[in-house]
PDB file of N, CA and C in Angstrom:
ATOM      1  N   UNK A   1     111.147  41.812  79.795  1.00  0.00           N
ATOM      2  CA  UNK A   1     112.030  42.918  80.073  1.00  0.00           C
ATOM      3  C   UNK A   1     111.334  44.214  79.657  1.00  0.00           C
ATOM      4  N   UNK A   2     111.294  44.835  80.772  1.00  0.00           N
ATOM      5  CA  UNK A   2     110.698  46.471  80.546  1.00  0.00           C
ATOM      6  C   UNK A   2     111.646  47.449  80.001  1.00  0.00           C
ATOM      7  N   UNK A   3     111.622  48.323  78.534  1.00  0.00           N
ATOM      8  CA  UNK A   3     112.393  49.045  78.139  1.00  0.00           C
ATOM      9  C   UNK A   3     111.931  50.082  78.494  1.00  0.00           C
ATOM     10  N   UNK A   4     112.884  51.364  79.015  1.00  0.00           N
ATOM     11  CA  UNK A   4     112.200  52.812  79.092  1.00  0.00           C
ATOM     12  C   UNK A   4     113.294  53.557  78.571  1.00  0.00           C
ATOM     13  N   UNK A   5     112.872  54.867  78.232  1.00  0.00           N
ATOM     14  CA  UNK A   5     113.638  55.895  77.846  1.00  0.00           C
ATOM     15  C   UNK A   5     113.804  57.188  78.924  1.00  0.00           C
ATOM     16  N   UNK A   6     115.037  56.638  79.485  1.00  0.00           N
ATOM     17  CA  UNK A   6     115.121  58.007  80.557  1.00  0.00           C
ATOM     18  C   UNK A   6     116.456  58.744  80.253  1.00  0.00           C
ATOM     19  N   UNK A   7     116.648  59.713  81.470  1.00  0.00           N
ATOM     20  CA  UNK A   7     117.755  60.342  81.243  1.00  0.00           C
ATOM     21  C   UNK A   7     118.832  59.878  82.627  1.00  0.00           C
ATOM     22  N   UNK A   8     120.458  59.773  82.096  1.00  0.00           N
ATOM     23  CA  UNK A   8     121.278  59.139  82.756  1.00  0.00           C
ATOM     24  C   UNK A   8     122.252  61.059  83.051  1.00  0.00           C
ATOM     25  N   UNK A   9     122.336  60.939  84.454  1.00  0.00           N
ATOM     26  CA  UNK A   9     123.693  61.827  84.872  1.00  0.00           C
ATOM     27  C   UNK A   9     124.505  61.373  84.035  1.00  0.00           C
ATOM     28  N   UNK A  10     125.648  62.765  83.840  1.00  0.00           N
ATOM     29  CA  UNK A  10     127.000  62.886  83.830  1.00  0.00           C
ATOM     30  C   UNK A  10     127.369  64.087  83.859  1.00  0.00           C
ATOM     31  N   UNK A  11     128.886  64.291  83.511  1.00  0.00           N
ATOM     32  CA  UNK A  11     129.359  65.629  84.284  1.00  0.00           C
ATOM     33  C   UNK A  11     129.798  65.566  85.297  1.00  0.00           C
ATOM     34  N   UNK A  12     130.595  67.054  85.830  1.00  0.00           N
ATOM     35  CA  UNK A  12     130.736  67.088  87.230  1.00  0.00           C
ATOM     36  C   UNK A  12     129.808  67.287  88.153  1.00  0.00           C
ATOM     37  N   UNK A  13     130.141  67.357  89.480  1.00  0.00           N
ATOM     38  CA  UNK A  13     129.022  67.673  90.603  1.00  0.00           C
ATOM     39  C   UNK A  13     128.632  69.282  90.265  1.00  0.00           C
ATOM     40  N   UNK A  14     127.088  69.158  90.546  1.00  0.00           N
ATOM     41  CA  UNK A  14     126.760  70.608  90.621  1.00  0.00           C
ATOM     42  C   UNK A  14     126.422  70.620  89.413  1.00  0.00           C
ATOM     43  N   UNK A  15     126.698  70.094  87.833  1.00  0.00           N
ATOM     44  CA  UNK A  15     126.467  70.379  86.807  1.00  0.00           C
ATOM     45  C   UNK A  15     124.988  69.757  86.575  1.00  0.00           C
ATOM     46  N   UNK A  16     123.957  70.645  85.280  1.00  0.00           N
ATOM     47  CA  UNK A  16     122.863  69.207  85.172  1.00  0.00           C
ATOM     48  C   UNK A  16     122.971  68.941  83.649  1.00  0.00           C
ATOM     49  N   UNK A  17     123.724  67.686  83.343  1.00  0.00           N
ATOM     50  CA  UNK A  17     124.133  67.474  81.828  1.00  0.00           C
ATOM     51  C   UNK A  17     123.499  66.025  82.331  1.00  0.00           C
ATOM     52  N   UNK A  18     122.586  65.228  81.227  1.00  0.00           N
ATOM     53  CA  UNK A  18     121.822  64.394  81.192  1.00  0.00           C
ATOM     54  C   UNK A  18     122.307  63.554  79.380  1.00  0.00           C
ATOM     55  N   UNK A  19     122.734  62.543  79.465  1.00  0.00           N
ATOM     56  CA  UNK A  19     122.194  61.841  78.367  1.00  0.00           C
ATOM     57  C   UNK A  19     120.659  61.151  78.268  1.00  0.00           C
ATOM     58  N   UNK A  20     120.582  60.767  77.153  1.00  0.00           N
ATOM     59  CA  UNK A  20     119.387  60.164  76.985  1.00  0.00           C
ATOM     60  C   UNK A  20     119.130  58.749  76.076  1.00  0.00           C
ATOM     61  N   UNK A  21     118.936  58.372  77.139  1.00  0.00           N
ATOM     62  CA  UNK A  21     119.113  56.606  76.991  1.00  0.00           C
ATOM     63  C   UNK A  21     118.260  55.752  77.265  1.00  0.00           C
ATOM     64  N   UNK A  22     118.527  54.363  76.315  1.00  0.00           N
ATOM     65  CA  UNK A  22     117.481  53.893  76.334  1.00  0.00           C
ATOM     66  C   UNK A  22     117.775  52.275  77.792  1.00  0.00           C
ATOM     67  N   UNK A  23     117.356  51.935  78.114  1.00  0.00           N
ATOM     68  CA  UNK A  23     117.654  50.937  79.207  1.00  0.00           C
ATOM     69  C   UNK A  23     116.527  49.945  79.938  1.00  0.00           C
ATOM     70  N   UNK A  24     117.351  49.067  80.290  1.00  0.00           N
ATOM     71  CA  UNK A  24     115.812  48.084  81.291  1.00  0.00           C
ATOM     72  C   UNK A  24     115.434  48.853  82.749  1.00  0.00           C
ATOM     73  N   UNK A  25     114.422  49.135  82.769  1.00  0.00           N
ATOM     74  CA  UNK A  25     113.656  49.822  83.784  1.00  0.00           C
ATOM     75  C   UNK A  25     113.923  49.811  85.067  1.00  0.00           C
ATOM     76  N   UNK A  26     114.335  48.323  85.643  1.00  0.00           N
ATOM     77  CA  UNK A  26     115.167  48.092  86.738  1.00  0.00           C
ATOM     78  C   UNK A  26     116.433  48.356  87.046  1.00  0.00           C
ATOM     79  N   UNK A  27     117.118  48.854  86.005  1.00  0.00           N
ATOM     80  CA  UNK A  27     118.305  48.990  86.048  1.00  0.00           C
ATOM     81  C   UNK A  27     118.703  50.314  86.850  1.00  0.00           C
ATOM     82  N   UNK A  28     119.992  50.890  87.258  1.00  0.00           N
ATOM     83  CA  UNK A  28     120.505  51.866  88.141  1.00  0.00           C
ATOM     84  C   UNK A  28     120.464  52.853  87.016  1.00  0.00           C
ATOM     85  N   UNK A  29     119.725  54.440  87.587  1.00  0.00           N
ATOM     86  CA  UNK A  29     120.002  55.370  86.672  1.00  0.00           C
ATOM     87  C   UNK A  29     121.253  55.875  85.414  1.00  0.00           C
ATOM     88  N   UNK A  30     122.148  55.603  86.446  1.00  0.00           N
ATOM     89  CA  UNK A  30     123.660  55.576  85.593  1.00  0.00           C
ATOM     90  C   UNK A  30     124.326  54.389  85.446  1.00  0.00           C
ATOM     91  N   UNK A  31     123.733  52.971  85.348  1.00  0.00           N
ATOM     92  CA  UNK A  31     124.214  51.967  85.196  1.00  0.00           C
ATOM     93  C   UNK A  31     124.235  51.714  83.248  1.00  0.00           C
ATOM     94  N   UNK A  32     124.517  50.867  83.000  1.00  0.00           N
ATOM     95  CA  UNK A  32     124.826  50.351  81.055  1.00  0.00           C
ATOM     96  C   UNK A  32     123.351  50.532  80.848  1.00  0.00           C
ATOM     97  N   UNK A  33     123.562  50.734  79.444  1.00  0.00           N
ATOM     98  CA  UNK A  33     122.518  51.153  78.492  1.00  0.00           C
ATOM     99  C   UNK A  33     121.912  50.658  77.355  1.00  0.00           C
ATOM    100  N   UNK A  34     121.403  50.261  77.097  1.00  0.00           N
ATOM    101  CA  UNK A  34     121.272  49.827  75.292  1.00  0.00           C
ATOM    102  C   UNK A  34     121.557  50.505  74.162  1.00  0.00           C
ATOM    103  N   UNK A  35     120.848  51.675  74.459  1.00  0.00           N
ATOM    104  CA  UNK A  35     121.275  52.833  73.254  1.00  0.00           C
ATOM    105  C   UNK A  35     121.029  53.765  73.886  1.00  0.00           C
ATOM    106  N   UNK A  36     122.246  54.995  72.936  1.00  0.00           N
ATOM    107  CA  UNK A  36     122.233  56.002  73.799  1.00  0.00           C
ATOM    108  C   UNK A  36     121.751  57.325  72.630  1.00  0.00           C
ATOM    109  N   UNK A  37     120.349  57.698  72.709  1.00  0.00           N
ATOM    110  CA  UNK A  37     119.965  58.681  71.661  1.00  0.00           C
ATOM    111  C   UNK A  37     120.224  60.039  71.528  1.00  0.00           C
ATOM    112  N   UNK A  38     121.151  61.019  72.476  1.00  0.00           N
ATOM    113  CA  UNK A  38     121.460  62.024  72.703  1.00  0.00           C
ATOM    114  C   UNK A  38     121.481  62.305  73.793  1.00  0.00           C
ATOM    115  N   UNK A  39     122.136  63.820  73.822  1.00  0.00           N
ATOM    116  CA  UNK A  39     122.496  64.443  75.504  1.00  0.00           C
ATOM    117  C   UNK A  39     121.253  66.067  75.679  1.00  0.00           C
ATOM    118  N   UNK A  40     121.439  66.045  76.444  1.00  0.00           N
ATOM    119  CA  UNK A  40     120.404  67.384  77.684  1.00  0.00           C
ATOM    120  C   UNK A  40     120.859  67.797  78.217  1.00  0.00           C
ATOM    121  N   UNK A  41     120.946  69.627  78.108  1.00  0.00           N
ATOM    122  CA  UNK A  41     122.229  70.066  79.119  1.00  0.00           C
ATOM    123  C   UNK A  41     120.634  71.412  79.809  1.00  0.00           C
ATOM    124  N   UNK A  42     120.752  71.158  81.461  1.00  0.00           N
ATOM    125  CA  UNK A  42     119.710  72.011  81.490  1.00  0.00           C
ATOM    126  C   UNK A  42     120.286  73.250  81.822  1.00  0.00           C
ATOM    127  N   UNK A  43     119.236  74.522  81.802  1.00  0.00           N
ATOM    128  CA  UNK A  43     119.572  75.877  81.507  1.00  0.00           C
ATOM    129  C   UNK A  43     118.104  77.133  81.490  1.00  0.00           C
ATOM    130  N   UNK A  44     118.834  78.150  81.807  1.00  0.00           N
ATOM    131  CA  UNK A  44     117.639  79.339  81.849  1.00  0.00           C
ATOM    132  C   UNK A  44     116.467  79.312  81.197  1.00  0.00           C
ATOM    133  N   UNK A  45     117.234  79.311  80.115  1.00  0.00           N
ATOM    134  CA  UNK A  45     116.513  79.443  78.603  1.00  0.00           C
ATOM    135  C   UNK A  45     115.761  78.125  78.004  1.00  0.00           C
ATOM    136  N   UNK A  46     115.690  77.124  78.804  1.00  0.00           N
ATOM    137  CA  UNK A  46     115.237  76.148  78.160  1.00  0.00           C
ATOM    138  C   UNK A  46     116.264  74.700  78.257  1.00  0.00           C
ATOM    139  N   UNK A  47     117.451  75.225  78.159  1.00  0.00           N
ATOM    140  CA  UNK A  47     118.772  74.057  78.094  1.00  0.00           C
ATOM    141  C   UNK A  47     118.879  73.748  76.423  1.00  0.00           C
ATOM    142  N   UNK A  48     119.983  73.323  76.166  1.00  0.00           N
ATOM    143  CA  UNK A  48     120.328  72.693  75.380  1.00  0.00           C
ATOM    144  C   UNK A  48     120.260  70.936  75.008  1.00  0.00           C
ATOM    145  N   UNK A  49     119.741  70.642  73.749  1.00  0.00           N
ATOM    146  CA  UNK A  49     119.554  69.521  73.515  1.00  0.00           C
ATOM    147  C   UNK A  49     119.773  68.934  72.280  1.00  0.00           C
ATOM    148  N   UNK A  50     120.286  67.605  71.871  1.00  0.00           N
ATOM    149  CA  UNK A  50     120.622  67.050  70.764  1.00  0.00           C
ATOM    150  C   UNK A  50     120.485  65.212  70.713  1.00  0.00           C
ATOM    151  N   UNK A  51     119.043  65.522  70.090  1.00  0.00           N
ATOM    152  CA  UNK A  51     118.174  63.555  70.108  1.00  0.00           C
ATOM    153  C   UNK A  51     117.982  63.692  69.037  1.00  0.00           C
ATOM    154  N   UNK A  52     118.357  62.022  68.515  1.00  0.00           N
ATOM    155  CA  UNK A  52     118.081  61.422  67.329  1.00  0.00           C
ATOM    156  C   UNK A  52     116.553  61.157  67.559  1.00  0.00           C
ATOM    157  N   UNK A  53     116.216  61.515  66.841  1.00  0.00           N
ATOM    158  CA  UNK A  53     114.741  62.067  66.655  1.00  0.00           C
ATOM    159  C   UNK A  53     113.983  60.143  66.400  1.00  0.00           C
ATOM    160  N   UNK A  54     114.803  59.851  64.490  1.00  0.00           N
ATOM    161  CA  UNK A  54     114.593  58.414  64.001  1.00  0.00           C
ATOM    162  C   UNK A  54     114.944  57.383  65.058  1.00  0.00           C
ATOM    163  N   UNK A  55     115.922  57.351  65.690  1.00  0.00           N
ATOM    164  CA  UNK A  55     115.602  56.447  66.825  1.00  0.00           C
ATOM    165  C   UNK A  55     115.141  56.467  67.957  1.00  0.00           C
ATOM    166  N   UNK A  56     115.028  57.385  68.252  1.00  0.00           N
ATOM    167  CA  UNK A  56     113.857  57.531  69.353  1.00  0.00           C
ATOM    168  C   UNK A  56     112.586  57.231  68.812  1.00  0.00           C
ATOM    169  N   UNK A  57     112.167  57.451  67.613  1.00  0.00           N
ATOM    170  CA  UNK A  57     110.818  56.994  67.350  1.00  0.00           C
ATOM    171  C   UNK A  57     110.522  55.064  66.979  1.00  0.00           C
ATOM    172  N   UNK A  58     111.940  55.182  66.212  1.00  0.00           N
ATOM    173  CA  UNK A  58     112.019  53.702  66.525  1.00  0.00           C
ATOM    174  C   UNK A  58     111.982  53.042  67.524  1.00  0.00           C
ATOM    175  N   UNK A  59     112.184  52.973  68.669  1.00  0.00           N
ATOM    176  CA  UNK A  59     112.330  52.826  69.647  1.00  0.00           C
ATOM    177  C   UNK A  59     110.891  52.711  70.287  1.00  0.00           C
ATOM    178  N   UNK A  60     110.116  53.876  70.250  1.00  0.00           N
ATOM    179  CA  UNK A  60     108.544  53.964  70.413  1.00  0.00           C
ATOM    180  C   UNK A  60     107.858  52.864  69.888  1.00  0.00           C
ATOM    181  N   UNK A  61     108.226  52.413  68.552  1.00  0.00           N
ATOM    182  CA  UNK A  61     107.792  51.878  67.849  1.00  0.00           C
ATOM    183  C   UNK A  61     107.813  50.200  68.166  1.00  0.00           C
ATOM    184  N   UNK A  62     108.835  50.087  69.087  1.00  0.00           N
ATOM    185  CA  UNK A  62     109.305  48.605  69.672  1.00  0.00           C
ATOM    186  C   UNK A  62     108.780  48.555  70.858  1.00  0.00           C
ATOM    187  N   UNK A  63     108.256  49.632  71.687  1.00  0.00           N
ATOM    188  CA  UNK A  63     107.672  49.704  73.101  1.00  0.00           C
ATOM    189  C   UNK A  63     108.171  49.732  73.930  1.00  0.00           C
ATOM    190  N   UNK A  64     109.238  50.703  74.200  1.00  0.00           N
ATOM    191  CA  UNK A  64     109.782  51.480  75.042  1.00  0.00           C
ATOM    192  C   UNK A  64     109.227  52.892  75.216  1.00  0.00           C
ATOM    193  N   UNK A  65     108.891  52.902  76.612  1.00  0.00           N
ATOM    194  CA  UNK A  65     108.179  53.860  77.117  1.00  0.00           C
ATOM    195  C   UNK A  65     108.936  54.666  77.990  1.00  0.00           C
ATOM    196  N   UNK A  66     108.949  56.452  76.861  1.00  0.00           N
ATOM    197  CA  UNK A  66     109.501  57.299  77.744  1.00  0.00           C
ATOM    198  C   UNK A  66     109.623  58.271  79.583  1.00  0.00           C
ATOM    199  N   UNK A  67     110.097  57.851  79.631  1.00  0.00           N
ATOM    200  CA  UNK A  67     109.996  59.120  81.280  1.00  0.00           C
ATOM    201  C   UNK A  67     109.448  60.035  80.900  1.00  0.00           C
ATOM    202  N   UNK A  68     108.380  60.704  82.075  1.00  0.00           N
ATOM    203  CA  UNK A  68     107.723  61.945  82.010  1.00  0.00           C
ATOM    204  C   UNK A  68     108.691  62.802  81.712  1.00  0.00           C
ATOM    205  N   UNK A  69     110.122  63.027  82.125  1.00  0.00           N
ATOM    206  CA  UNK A  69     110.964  64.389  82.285  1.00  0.00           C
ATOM    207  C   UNK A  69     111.173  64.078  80.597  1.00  0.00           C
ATOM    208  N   UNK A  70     111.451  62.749  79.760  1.00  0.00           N
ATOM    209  CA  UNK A  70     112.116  62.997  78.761  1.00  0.00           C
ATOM    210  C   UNK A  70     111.093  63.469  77.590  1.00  0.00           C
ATOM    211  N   UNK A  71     109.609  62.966  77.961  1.00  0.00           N
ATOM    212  CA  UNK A  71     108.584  63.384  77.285  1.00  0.00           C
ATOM    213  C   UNK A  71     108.787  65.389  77.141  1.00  0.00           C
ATOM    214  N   UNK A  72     109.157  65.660  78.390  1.00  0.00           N
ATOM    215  CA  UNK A  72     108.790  67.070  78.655  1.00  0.00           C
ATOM    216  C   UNK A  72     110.054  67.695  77.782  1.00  0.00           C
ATOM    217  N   UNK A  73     111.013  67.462  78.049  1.00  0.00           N
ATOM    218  CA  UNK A  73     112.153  67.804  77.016  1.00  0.00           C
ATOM    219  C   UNK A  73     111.973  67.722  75.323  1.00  0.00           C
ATOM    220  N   UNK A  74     111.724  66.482  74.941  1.00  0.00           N
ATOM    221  CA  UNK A  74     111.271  66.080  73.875  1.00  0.00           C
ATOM    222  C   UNK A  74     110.357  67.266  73.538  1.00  0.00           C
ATOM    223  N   UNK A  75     109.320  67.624  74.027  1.00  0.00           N
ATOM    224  CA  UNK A  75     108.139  68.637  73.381  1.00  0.00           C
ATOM    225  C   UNK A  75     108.586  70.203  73.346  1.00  0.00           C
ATOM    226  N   UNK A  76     109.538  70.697  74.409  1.00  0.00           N
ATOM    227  CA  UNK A  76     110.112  71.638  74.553  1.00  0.00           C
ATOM    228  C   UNK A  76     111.378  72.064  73.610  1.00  0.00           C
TER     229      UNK A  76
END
């Protein structure tokens, strides 16, 4: 089983509010999750964001491999 760390829609239409979750790779973007490490709200300025930092690294640490977009958030 392939673990990755991407980001799942929610919100209304038109909005871009993203959680950030951890899940099997095959699975549907907005389908169940394993863990859910924080949300991403995007924006002018950068967007707003709030990740558990310790489990996300834990997580690294078990070999789950993040999405490019969540890498890019993460550093930003």
């Amino acid at each position: 089983m392939a673990v990755v760390i991407r980001l799942s829609r929610i919100g209304k239409k038109g909005e871009r509010k993203f959680r950030v979750v951890v899940k099997e790779k095959r699975s549907r973007r907005d389908g169940d999750y394993i863990a859910l490490l924080g949300w991403y709200e995007m924006g002018k300025d950068g967007g707003k964001k709030k990740i558990d930092m310790e489990s996300y690294n834990a997580w690294l640490k078990k070999g789950a491999l993040p999405s490019p977009r969540v890498v890019k958030v993460i550093s930003s």
